[in-house]
Protein backbone atom coordinates (compact mmCIF):
# COMPACT_ATOMS: atom_id res chain seq x y z
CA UNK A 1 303.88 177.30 -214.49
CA UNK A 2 300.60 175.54 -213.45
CA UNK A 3 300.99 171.64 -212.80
CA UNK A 4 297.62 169.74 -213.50
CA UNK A 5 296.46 166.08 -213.79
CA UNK A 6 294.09 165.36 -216.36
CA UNK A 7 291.64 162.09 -216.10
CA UNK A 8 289.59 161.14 -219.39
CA UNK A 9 287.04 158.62 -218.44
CA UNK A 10 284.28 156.56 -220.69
CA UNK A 11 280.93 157.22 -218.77
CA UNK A 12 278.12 154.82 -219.52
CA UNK A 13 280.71 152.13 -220.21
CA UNK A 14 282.14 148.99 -218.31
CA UNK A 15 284.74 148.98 -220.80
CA UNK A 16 287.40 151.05 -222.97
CA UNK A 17 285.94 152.73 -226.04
CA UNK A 18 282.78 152.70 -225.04
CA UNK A 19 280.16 155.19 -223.66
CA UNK A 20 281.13 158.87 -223.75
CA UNK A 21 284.75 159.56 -223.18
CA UNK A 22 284.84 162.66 -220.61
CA UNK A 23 287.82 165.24 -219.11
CA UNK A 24 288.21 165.65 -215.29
CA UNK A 25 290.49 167.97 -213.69
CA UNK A 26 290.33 168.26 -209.83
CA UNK A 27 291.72 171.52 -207.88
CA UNK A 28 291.01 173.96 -210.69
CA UNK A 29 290.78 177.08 -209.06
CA UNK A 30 294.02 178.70 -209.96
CA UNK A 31 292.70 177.84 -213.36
CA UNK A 32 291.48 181.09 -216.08
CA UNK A 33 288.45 180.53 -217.89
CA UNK A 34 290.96 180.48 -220.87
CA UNK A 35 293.07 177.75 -219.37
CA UNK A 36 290.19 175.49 -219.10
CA UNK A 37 289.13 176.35 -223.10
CA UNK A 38 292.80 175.65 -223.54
CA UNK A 39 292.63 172.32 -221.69
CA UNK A 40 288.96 171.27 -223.02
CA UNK A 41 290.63 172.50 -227.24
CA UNK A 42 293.42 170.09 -226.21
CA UNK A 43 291.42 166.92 -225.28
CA UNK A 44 289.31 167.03 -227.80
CA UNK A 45 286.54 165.21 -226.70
CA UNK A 46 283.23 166.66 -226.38
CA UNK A 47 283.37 167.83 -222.97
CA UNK A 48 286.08 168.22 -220.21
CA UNK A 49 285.14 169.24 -216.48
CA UNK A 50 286.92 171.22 -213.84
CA UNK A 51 286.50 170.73 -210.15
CA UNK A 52 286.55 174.01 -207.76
CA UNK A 53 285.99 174.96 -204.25
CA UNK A 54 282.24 176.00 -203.57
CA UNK A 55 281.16 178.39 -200.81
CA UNK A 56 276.90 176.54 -201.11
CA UNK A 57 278.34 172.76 -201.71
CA UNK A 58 280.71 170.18 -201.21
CA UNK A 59 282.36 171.31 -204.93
CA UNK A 60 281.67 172.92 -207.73
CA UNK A 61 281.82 171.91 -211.07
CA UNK A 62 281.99 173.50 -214.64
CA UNK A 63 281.86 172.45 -218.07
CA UNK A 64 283.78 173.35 -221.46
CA UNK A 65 284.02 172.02 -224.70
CA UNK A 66 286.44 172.21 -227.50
CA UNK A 67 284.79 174.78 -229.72
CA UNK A 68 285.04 176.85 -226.55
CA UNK A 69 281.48 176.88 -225.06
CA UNK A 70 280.86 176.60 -221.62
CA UNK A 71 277.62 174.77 -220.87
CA UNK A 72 275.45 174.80 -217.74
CA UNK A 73 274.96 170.99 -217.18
CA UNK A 74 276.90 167.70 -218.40
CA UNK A 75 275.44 164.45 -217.26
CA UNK A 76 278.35 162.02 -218.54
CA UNK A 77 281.26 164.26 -217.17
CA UNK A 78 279.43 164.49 -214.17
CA UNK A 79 279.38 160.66 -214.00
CA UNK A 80 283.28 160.41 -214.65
CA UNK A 81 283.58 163.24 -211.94
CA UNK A 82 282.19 160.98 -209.47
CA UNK A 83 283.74 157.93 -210.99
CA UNK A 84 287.22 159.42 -210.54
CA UNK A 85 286.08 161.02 -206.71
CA UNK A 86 285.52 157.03 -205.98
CA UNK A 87 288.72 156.14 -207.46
CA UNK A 88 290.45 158.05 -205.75
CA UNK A 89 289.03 158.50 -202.33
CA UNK A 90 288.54 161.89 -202.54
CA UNK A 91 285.37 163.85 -200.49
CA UNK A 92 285.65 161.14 -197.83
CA UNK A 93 284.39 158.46 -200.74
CA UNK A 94 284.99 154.63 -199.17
CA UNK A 95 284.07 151.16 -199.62
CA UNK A 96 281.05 150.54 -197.48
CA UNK A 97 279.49 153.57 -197.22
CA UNK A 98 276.75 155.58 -199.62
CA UNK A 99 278.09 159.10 -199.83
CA UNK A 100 275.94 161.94 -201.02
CA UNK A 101 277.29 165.39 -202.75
CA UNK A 102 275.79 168.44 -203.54
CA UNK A 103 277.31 169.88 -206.96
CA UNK A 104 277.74 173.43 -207.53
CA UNK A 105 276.93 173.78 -211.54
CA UNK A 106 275.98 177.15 -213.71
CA UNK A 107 272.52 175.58 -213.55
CA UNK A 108 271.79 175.75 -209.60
CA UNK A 109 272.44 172.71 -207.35
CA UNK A 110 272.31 169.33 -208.22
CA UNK A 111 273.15 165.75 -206.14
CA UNK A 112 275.59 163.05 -206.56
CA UNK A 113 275.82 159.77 -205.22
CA UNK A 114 278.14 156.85 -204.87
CA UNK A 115 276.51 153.77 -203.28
CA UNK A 116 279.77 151.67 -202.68
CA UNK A 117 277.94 148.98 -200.40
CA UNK A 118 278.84 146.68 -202.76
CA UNK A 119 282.06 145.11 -204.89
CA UNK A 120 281.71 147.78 -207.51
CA UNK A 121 280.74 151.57 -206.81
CA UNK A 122 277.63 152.36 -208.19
CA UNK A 123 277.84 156.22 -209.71
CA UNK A 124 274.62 158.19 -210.04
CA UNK A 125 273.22 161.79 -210.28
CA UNK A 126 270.13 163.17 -209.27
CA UNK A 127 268.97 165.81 -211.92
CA UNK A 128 267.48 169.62 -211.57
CA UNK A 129 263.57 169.35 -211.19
CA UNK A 130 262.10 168.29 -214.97
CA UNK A 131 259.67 170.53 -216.93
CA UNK A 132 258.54 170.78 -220.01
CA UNK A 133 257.07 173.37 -222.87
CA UNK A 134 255.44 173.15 -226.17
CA UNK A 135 257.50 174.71 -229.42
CA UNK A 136 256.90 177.05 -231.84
CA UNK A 137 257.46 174.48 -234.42
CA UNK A 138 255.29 171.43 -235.71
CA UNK A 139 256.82 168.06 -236.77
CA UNK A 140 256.94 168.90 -240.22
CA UNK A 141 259.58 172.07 -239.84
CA UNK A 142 261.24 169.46 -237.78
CA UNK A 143 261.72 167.33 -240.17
CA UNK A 144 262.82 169.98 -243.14
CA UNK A 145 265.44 171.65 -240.27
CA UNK A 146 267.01 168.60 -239.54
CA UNK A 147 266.72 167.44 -243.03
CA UNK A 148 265.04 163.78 -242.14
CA UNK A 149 261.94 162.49 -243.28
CA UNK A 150 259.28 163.16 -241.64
CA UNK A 151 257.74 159.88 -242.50
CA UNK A 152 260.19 158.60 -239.56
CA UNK A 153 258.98 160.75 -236.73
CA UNK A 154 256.16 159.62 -235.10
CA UNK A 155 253.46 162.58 -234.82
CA UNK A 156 250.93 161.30 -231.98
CA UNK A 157 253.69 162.08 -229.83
CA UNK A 158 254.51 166.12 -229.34
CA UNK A 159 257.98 167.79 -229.66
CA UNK A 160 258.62 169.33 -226.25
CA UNK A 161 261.61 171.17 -224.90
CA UNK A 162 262.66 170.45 -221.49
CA UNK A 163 262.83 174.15 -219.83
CA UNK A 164 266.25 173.98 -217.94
CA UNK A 165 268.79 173.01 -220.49
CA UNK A 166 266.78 173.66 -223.60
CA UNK A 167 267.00 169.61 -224.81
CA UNK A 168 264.15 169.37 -227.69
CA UNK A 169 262.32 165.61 -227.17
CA UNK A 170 260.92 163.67 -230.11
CA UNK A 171 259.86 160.23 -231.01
CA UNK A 172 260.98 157.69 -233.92
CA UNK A 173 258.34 155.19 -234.99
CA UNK A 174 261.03 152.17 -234.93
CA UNK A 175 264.57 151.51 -233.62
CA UNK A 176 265.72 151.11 -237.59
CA UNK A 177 264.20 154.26 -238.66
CA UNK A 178 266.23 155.60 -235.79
CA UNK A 179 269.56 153.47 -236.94
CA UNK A 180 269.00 155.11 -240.91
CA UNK A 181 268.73 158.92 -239.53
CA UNK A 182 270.94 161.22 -241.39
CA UNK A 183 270.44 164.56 -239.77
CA UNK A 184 271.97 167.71 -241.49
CA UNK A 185 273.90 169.59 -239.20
CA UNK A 186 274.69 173.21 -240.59
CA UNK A 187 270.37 173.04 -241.17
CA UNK A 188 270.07 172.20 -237.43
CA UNK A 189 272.67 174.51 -236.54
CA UNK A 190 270.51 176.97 -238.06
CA UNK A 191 267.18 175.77 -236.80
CA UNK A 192 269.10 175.57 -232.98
CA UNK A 193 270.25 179.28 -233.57
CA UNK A 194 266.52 180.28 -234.20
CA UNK A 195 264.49 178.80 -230.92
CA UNK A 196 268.42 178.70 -228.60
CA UNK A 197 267.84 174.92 -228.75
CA UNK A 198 271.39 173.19 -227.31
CA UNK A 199 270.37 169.72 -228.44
CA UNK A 200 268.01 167.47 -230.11
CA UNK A 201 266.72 164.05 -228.85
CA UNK A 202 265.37 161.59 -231.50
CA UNK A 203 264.48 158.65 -229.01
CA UNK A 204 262.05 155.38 -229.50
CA UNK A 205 260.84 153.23 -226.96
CA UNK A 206 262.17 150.19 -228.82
CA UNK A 207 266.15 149.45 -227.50
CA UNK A 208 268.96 146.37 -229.21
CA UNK A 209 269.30 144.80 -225.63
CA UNK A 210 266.69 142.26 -224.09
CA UNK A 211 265.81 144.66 -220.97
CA UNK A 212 265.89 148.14 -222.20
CA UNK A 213 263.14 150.34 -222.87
CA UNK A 214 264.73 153.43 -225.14
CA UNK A 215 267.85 153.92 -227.62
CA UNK A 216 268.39 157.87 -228.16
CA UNK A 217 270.60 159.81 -230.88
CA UNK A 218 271.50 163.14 -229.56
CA UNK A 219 272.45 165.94 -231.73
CA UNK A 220 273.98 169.38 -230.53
CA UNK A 221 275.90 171.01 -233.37
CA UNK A 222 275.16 175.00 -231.26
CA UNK A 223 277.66 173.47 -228.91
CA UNK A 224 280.02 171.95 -231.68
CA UNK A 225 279.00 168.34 -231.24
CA UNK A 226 277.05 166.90 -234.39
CA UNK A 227 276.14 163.71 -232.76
CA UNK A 228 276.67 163.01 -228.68
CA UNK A 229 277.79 159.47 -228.07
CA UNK A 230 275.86 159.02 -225.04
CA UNK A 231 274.35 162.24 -223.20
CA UNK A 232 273.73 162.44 -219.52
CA UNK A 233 272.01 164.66 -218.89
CA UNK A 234 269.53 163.77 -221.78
CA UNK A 235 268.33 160.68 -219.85
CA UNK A 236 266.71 161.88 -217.05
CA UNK A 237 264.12 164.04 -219.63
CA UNK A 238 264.53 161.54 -221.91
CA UNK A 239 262.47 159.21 -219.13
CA UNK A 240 260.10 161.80 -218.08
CA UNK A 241 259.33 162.10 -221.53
CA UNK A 242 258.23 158.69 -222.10
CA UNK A 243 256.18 158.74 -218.39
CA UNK A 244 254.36 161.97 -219.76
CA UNK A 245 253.41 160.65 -222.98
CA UNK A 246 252.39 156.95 -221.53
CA UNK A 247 255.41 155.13 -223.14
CA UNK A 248 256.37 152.98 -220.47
CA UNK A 249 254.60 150.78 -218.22
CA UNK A 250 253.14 152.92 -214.99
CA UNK A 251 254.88 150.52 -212.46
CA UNK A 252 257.72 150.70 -213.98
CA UNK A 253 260.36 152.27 -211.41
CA UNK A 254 263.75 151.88 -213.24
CA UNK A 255 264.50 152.59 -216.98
CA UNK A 256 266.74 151.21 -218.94
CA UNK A 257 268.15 153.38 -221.81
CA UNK A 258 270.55 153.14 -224.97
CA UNK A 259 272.66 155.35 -226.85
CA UNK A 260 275.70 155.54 -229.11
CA UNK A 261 275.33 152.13 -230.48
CA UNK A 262 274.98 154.23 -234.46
CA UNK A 263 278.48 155.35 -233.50
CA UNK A 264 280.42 152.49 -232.19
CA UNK A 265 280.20 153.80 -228.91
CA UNK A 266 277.81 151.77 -227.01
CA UNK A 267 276.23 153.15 -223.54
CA UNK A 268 274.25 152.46 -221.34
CA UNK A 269 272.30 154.15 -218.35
CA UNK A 270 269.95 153.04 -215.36
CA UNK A 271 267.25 155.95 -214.82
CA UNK A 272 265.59 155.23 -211.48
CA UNK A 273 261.79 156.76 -211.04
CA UNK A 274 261.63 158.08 -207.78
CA UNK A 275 258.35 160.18 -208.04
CA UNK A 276 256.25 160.56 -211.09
CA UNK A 277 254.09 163.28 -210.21
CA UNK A 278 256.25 165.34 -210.25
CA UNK A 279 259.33 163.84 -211.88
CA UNK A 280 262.10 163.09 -210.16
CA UNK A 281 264.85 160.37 -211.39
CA UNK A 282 268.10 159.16 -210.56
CA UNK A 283 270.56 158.54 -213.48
CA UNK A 284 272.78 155.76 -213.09
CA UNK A 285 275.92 154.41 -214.97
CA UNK A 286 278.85 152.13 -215.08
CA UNK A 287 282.56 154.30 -215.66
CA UNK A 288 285.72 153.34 -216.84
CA UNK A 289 288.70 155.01 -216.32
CA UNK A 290 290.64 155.49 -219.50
CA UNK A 291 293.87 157.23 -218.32
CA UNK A 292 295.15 160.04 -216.20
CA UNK A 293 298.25 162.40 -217.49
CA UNK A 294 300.30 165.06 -216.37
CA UNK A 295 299.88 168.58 -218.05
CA UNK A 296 302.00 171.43 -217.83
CA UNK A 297 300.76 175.23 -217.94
CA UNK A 298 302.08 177.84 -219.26
């Protein structure tokens, strides 16, 4: 038998039932690759993450979700990851201190950070290095794959894909137009299949709260997920997309973003401009700890 404990967490939230609920189990090395499908099936949330030893980095960390697809980077389960590390103490986390991590993930090496120099902990990640390529595809076969009308997207701004995770970027002219999309997912699924595209990002630079300069709606249906509640690892792009294409005001140094509002599960990030040319950001995010359960293995 394999003992486990199991922490879901809502990343992107300061409160229950918000954000983007996410799975963390710590010590997973004596774990199979079909015990952590198993574990990820069983939750039933979109993603659940699994802590290991790393040889190149303070830990490693992988990814699964519950249609059985590991994926190579998840922001919000990384946030929860760190969350929970703060919680409980772990990787010599404190009050006081600012403690750095390099993260092992299937994508290369990434950083994590928890400034606790104040009351709170405040939970970030630094993101792999951002690029981005044109697609084979103009915004009208956009439109007819995802089954929206193309009267919604906003063509002076290109669709781009950012290279390292294969997230495609576009732009909605207003945050209503955003609110009424109805995107088809077994035509997306089939569009995704075509160009290996893992998820779609309809943003606008228009956000519900007084402050915020984006809302996002983030679908993924190759992974099994036919709307994200609030994506991660979609935020950092998602910002580097509006500096590209002039969207935000030049001095601006932090961004404040939106997402899952269209599915009752209001989130919110911080991304943090460090260096524009090139791009490098620091996502930021409140976490709330949902529960933590013991599971027994087989």
């Amino acid at each position: 038998m394999k003992n486990i404990q199991i922490h879901q967490v809502d990343a992107f939230s300061a409160k229950l039932f918000g954000g983007n609920p996410g799975g963390v189990v710590f010590d997973a090395d004596e774990l199979t690759d079909r015990d952590m499908k198993d574990i990820a099936r069983e939750m039933n949330i979109s993603e659940t993450g699994y802590v290991l030893k790393s040889q190149i980095a303070d830990f490693r960390l992988r990814y699964f979700t519950p249609s059985d697809d590991e994926i190579t980077f998840c922001g919000h389960v990384t946030l929860a990851t760190l969350g929970m590390i703060a919680r409980e103490k772990r990787f010599g986390a404190d009050q006081g201190i600012i403690k750095q991590y390099d993260i092992e993930i299937n994508a290369g090496l990434i950083k994590g950070e928890i400034d606790w120099t104040h009351d709170q902990p405040i939970i970030s990640f630094f993101p792999l290095p951002i690029n981005f390529d044109l697609v084979p595809f103009n915004h009208t076969q956009l439109a007819e794959a995802l089954g929206i009308t193309l009267d919604a997207i906003d063509q002076s701004k290109p669709i781009l894909m950012e290279r390292t995770n294969r997230y495609v970027y576009f732009t909605i002219k207003s945050l209503q137009q955003l609110k009424e999309l109805q995107v088809n997912p077994a035509t997306t699924k089939v569009h995704a299949k075509q160009h290996n595209i893992v998820l779609y990002c309809a943003l606008t630079a228009h956000g519900i709260d007084e402050g915020s300069h984006a809302h996002s709606r983030v679908y993924a249906p190759l992974v099994g997920i036919d709307e994200d509640p609030v994506t991660g690892s979609s935020q950092g792009p998602l910002t580097a997309y509006m500096v590209k294409n002039e969207m935000i005001d030049p001095s601006l140094t932090k961004v404040n973003t939106e997402q899952g509002d269209f599915v009752n599960r209001a989130g919110r990030a911080s991304v943090y401009i460090l260096q524009r040319d090139p791009i490098q950001v620091k996502v930021s995010g409140p976490v709330f700890h949902v529960f933590s359960a013991d599971m027994q293995l087989p």
